[in-house]
Protein backbone atom coordinates (compact mmCIF):
# COMPACT_ATOMS: atom_id res chain seq x y z
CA UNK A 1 -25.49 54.79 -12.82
CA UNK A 2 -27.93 52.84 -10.83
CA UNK A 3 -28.13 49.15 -9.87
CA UNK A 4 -31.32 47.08 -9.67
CA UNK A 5 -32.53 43.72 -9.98
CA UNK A 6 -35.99 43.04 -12.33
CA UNK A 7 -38.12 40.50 -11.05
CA UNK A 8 -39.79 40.29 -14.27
CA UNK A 9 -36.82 38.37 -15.83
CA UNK A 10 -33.87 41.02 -16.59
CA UNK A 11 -31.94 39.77 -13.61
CA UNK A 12 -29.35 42.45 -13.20
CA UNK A 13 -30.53 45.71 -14.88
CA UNK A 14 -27.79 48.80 -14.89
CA UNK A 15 -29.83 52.17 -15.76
CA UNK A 16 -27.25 55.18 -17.00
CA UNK A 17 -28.59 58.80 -17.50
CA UNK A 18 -26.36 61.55 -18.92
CA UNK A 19 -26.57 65.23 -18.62
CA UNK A 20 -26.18 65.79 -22.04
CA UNK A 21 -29.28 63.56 -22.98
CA UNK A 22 -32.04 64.88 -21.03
CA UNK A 23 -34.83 62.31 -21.04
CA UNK A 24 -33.02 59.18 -21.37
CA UNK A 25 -32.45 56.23 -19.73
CA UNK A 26 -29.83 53.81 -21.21
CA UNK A 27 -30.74 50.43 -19.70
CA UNK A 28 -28.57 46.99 -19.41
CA UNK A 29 -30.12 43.74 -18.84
CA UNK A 30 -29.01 40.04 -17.29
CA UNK A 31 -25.61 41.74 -16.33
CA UNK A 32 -23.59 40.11 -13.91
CA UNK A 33 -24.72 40.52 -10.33
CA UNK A 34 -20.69 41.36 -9.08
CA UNK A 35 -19.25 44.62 -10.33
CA UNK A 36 -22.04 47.19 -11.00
CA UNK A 37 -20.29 50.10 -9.93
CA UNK A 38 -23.64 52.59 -9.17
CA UNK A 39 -22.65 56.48 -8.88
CA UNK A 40 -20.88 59.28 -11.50
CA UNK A 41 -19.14 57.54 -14.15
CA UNK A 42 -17.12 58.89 -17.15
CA UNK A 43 -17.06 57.78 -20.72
CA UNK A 44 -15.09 54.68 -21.08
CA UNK A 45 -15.29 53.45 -17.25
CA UNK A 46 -16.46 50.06 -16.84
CA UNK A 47 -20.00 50.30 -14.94
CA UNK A 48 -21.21 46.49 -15.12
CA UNK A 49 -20.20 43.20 -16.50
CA UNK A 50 -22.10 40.99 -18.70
CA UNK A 51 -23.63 38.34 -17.18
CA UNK A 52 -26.68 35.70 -17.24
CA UNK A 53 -28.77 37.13 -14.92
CA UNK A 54 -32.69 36.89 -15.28
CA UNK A 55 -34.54 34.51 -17.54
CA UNK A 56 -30.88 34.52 -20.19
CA UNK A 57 -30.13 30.99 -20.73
CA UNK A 58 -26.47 32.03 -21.35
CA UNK A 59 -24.06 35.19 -21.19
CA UNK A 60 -25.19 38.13 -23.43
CA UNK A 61 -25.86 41.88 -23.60
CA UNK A 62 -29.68 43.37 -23.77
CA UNK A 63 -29.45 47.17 -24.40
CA UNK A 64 -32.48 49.05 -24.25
CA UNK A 65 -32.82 53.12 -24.28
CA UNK A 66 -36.17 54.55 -23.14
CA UNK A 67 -37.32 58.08 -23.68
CA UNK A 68 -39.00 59.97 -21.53
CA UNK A 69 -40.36 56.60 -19.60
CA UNK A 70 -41.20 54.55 -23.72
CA UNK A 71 -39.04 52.46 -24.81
CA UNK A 72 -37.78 53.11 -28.38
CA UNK A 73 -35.28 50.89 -30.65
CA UNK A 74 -31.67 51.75 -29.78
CA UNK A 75 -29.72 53.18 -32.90
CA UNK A 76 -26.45 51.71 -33.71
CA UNK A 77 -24.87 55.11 -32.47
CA UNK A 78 -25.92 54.13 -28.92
CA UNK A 79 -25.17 51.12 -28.40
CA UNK A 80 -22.14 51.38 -29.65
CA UNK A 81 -21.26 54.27 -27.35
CA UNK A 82 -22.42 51.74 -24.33
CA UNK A 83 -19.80 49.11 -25.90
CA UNK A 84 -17.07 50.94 -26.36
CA UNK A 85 -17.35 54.31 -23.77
CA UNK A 86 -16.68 56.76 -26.80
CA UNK A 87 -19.18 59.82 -27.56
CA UNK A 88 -21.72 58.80 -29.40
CA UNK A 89 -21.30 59.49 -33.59
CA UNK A 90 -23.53 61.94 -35.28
């Protein structure tokens, strides 16, 4: 889990990798700018808040996933698993 902040309007942006999907980058935007915890985290911890960081005009949740550096459109299955900390569904 990394921390950063996007200048080009997704305030607050939390990037999470996992060993088991080589390639990808999970990506949260306009998170809040308290309580990204950056380092190892396990399935189900809480790595960020939500927040209105960036160009948002109020609280929300932007997931993105990119694949090898494109971004594609996250299936259901993902963001779910971001939401909720449980292995993704096949």
């Amino acid at each position: 889990v990394k921390c950063r902040w996007d200048d080009g309007g997704g305030g607050w942006v939390v990037n999470h990798t996992a060993q088991s999907y080589p390639g990808y980058t999970f990506q949260s935007l306009h998170m809040s700018e308290n309580g990204c915890r950056e380092g190892k985290a396990t399935a189900g911890d809480a790595i960020a808040y939500s927040g209105n960081s960036g160009l948002g005009t109020g609280a929300h949740y932007d997931f993105r996933i990119k694949i090898d550096g494109e971004y594609v459109p996250p299936a259901t299955k993902y963001l779910e698993s971001a939401v909720t900390g449980e292995p993704p569904k096949e």
